[in-house]
PDB file of N, CA and C in Angstrom:
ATOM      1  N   UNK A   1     -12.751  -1.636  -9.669  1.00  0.00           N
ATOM      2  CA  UNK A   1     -11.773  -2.505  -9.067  1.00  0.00           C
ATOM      3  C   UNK A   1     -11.462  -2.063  -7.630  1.00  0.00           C
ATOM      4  N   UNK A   2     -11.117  -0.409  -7.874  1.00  0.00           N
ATOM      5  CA  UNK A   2     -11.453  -0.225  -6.127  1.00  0.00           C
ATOM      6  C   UNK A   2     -12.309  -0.432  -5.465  1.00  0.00           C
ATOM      7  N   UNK A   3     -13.070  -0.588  -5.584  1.00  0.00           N
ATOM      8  CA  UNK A   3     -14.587  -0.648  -4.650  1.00  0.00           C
ATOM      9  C   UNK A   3     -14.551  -2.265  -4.168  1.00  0.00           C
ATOM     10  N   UNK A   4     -14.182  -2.583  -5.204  1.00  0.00           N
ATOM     11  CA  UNK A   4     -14.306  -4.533  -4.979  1.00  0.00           C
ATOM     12  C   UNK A   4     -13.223  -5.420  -4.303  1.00  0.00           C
ATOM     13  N   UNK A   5     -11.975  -4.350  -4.000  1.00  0.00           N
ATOM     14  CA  UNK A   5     -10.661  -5.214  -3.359  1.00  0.00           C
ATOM     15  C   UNK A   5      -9.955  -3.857  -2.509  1.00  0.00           C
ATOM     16  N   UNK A   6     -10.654  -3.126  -2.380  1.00  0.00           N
ATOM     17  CA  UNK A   6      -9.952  -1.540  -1.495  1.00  0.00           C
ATOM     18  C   UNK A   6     -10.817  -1.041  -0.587  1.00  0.00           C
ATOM     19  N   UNK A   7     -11.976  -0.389  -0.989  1.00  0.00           N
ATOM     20  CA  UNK A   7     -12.702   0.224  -0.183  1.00  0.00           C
ATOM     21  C   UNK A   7     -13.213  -0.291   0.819  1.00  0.00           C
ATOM     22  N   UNK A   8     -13.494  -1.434   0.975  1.00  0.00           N
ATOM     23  CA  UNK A   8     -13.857  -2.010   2.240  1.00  0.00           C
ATOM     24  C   UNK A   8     -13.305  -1.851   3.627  1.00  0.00           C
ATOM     25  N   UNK A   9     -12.147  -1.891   3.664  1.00  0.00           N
ATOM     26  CA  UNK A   9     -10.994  -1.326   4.553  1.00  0.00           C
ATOM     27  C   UNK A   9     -10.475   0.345   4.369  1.00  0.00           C
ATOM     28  N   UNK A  10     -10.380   0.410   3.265  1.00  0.00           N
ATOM     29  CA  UNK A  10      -9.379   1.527   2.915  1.00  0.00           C
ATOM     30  C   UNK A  10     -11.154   3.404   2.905  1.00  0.00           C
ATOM     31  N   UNK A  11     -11.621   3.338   3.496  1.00  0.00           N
ATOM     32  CA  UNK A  11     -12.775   4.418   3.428  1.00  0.00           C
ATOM     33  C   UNK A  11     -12.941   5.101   4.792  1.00  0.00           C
ATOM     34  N   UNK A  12     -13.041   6.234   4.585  1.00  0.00           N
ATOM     35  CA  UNK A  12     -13.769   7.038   5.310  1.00  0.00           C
ATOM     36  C   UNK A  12     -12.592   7.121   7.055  1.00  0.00           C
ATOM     37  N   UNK A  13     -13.704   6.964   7.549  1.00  0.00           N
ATOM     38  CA  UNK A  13     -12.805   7.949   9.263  1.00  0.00           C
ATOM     39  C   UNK A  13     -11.410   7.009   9.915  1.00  0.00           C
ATOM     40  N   UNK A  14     -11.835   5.872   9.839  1.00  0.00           N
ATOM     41  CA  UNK A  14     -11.736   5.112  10.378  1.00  0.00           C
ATOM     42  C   UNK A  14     -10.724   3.729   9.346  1.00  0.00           C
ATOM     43  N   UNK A  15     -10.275   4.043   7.971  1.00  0.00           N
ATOM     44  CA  UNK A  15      -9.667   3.586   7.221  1.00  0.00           C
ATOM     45  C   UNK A  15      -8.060   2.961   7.419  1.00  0.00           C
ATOM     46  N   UNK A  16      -8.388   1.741   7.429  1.00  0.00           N
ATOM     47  CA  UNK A  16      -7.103   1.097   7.554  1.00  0.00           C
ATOM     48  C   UNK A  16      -5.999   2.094   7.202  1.00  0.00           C
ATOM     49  N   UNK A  17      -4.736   1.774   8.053  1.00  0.00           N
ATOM     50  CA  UNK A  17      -3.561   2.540   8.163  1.00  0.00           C
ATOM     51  C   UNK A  17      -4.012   4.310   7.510  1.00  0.00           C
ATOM     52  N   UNK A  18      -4.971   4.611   8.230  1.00  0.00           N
ATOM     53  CA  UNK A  18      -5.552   6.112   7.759  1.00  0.00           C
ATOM     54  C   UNK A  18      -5.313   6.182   6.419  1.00  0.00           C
ATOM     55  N   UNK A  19      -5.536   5.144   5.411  1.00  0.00           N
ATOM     56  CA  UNK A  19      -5.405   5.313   3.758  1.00  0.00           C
ATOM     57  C   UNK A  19      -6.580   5.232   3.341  1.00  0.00           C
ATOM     58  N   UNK A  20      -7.300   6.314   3.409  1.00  0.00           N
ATOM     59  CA  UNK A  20      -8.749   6.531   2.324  1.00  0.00           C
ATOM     60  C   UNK A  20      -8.110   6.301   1.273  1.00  0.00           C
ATOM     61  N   UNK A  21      -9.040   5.580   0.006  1.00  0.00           N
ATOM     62  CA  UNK A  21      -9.104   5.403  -1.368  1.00  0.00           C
ATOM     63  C   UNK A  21     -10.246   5.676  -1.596  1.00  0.00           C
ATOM     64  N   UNK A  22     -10.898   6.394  -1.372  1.00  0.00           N
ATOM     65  CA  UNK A  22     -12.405   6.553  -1.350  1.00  0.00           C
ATOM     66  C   UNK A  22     -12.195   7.465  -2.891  1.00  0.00           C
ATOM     67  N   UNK A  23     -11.144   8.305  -3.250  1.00  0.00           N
ATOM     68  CA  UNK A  23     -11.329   9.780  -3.735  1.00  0.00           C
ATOM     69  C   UNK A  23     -10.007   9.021  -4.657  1.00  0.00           C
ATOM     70  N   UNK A  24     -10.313   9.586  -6.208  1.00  0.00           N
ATOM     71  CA  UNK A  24      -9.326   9.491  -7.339  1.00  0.00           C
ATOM     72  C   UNK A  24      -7.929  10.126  -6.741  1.00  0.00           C
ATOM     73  N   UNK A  25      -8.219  11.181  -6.500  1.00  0.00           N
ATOM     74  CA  UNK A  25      -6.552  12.201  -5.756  1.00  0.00           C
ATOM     75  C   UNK A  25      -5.372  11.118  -4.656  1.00  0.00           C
ATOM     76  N   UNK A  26      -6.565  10.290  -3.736  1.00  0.00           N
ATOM     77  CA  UNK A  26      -5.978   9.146  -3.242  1.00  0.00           C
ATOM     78  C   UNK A  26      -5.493   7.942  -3.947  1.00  0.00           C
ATOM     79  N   UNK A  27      -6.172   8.014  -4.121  1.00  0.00           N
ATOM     80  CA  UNK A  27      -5.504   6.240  -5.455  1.00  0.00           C
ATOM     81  C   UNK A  27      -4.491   6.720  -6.475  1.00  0.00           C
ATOM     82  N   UNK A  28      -4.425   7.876  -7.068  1.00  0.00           N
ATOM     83  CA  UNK A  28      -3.482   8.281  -7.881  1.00  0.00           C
ATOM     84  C   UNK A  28      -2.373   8.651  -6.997  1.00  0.00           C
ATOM     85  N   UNK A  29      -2.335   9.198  -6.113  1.00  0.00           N
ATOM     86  CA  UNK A  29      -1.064   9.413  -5.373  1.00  0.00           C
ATOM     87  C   UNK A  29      -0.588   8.008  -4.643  1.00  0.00           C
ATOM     88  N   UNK A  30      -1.089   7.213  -4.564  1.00  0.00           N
ATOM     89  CA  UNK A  30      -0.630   5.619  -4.813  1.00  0.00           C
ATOM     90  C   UNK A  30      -0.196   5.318  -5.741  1.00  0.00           C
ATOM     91  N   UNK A  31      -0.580   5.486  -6.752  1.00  0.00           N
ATOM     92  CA  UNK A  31      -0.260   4.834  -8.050  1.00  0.00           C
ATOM     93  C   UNK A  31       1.199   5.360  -8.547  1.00  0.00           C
ATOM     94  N   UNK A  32       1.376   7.102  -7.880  1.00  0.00           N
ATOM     95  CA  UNK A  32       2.734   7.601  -8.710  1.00  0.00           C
ATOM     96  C   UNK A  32       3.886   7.011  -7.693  1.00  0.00           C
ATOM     97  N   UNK A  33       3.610   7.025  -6.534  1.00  0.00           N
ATOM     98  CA  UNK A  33       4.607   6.935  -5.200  1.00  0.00           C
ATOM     99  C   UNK A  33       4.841   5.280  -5.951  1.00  0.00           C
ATOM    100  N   UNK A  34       4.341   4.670  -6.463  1.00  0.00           N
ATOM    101  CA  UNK A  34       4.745   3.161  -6.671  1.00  0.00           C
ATOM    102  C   UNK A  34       4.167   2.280  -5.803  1.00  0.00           C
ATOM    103  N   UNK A  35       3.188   2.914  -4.673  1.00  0.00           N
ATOM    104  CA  UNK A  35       2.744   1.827  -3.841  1.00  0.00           C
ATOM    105  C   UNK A  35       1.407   0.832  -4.358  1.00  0.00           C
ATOM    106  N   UNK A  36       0.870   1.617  -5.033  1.00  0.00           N
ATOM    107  CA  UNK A  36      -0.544   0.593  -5.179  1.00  0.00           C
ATOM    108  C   UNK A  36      -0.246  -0.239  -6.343  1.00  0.00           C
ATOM    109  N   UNK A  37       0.732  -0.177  -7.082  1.00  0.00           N
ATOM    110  CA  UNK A  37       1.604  -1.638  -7.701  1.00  0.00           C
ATOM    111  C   UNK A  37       2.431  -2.413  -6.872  1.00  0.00           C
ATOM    112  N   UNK A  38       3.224  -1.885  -6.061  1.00  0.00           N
ATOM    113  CA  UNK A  38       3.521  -2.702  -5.199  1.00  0.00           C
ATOM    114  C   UNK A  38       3.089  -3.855  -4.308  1.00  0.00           C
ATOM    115  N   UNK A  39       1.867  -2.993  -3.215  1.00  0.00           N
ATOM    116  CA  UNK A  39       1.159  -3.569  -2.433  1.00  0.00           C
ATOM    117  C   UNK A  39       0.027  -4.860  -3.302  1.00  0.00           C
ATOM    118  N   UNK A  40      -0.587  -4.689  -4.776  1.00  0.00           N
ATOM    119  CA  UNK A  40      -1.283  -5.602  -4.951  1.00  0.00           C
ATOM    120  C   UNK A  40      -0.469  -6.930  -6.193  1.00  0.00           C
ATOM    121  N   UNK A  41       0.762  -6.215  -5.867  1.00  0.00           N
ATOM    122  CA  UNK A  41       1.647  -7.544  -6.573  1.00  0.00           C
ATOM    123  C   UNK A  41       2.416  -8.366  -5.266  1.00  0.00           C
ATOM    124  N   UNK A  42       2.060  -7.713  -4.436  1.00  0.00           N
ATOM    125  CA  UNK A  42       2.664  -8.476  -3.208  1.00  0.00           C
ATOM    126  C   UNK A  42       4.317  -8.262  -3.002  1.00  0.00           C
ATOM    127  N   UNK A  43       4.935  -7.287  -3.837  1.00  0.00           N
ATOM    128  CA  UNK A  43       6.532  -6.661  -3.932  1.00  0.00           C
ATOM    129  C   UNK A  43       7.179  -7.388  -2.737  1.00  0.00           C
ATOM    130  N   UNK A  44       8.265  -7.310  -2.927  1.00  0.00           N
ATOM    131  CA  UNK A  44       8.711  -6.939  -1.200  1.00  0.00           C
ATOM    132  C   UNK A  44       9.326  -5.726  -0.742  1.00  0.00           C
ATOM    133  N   UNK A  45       8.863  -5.208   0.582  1.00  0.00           N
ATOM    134  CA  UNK A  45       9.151  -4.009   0.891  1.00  0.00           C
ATOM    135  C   UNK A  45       7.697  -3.676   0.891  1.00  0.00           C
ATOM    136  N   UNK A  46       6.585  -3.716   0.449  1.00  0.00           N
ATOM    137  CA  UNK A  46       5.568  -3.537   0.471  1.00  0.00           C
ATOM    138  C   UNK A  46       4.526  -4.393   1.139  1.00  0.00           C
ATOM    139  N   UNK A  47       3.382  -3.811   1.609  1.00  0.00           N
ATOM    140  CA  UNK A  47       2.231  -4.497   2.593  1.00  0.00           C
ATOM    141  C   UNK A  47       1.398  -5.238   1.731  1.00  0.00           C
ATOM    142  N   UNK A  48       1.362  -6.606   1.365  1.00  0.00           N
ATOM    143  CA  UNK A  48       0.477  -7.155   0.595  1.00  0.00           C
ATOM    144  C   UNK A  48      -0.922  -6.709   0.639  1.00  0.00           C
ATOM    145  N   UNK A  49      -1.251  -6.414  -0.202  1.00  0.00           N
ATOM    146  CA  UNK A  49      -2.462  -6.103  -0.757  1.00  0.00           C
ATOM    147  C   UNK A  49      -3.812  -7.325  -1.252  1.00  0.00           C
ATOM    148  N   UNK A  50      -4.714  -7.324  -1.270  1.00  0.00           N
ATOM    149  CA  UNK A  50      -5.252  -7.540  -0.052  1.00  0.00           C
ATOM    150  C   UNK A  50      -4.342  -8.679   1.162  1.00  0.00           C
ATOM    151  N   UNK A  51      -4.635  -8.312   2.267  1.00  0.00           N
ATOM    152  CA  UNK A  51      -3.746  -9.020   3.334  1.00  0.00           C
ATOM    153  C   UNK A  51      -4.148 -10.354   3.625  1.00  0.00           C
ATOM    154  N   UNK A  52      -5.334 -10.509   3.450  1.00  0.00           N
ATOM    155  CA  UNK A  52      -5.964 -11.442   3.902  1.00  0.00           C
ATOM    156  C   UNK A  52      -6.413 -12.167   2.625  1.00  0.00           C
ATOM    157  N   UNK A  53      -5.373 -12.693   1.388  1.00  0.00           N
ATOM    158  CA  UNK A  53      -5.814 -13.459   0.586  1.00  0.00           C
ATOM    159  C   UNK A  53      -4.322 -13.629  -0.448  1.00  0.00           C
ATOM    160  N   UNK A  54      -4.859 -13.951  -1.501  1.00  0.00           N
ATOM    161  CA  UNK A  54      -4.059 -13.867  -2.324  1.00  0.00           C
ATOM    162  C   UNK A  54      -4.091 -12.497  -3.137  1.00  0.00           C
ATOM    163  N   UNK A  55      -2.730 -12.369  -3.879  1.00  0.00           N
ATOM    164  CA  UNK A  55      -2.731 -11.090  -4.743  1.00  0.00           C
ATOM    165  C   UNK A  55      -3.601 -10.873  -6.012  1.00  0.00           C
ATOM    166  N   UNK A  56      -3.706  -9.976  -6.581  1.00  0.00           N
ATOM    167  CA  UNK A  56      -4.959  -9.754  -7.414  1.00  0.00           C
ATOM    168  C   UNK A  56      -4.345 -10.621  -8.577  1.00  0.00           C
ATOM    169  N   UNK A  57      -5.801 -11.229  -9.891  1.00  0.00           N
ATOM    170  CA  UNK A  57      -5.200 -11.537 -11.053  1.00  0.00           C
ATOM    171  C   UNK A  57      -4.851 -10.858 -11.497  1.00  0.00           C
ATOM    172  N   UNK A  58      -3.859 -11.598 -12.369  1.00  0.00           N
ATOM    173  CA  UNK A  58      -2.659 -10.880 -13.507  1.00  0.00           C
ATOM    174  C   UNK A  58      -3.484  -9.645 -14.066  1.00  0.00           C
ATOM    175  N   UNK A  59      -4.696 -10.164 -14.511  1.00  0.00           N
ATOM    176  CA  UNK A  59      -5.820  -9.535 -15.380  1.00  0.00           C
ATOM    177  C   UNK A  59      -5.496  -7.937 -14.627  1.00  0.00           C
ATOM    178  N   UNK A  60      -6.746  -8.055 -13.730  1.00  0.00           N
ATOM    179  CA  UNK A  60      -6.176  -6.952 -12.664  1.00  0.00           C
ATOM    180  C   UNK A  60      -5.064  -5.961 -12.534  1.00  0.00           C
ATOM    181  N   UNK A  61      -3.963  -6.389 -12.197  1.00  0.00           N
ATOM    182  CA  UNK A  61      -2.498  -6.132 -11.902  1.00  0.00           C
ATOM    183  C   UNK A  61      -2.555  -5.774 -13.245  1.00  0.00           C
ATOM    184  N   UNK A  62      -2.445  -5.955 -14.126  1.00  0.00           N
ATOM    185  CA  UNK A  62      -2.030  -5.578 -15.795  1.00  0.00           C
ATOM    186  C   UNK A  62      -3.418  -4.049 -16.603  1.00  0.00           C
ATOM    187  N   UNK A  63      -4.674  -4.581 -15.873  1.00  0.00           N
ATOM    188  CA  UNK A  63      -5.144  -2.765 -16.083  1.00  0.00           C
ATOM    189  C   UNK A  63      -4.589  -1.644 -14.931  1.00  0.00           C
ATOM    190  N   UNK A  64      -3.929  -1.839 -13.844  1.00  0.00           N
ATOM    191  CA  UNK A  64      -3.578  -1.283 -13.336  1.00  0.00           C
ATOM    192  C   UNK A  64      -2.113  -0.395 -13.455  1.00  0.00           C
ATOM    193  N   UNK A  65      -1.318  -1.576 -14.138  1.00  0.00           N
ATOM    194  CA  UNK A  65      -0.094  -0.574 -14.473  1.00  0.00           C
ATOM    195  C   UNK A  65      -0.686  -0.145 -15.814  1.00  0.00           C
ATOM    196  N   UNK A  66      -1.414  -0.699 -16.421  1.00  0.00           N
ATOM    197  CA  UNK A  66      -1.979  -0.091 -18.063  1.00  0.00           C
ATOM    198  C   UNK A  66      -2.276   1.604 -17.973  1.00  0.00           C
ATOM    199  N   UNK A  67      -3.058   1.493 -17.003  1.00  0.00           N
ATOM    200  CA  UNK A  67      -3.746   3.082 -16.340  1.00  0.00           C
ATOM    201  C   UNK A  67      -2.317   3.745 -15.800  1.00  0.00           C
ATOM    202  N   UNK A  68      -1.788   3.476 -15.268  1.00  0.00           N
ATOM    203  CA  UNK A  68      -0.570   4.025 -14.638  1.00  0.00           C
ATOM    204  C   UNK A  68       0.286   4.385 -15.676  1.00  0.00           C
ATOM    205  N   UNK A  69       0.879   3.413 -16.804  1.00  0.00           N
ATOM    206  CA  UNK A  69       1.325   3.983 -17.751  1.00  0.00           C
ATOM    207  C   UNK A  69       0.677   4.621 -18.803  1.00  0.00           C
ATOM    208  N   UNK A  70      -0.539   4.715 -18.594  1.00  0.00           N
ATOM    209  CA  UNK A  70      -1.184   5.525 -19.961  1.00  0.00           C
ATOM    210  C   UNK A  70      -1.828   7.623 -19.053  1.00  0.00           C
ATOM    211  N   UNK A  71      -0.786   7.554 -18.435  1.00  0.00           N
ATOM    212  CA  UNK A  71      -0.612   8.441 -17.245  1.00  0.00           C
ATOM    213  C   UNK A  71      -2.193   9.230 -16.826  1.00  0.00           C
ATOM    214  N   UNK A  72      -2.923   8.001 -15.881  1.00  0.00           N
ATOM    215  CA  UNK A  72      -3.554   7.728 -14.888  1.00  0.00           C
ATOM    216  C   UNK A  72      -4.931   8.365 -15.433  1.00  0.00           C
ATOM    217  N   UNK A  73      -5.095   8.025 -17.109  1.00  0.00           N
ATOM    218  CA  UNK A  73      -6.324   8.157 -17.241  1.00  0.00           C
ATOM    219  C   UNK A  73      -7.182   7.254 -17.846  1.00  0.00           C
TER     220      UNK A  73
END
């Protein structure tokens, strides 16, 4: 799911708002801070995720807090 709606932007030197997701340690420290539920439910207070579309399906959004609450494995 990262690779297909994150990494494109979010990798390596040059990574949008300097947020590599390239590396599990990155995406999980999203996941506890509350931002990478935030950002791809479109919250407010948070930077919509992806920016340039609509927010992810429910489908999506729902293995994501699944993983988050089944503590991030």
């Amino acid at each position: 799911m990262m690779s297909t709606w994150c990494i494109g932007c979010h990798t390596g030197y040059a990574a949008s708002v300097s947020l590599d997701l390239t590396t599990r340690a990155a995406v999980e420290a999203q996941a506890r801070s509350g931002a990478l539920v935030g950002t791809v439910t479109h919250a407010a207070g948070f930077a919509k995720m992806p920016p340039s579309g609509p927010k992810l399906d429910d489908c999506s959004v729902a293995k994501i807090k699944a993983w988050i609450a089944g503590g991030l494995k």
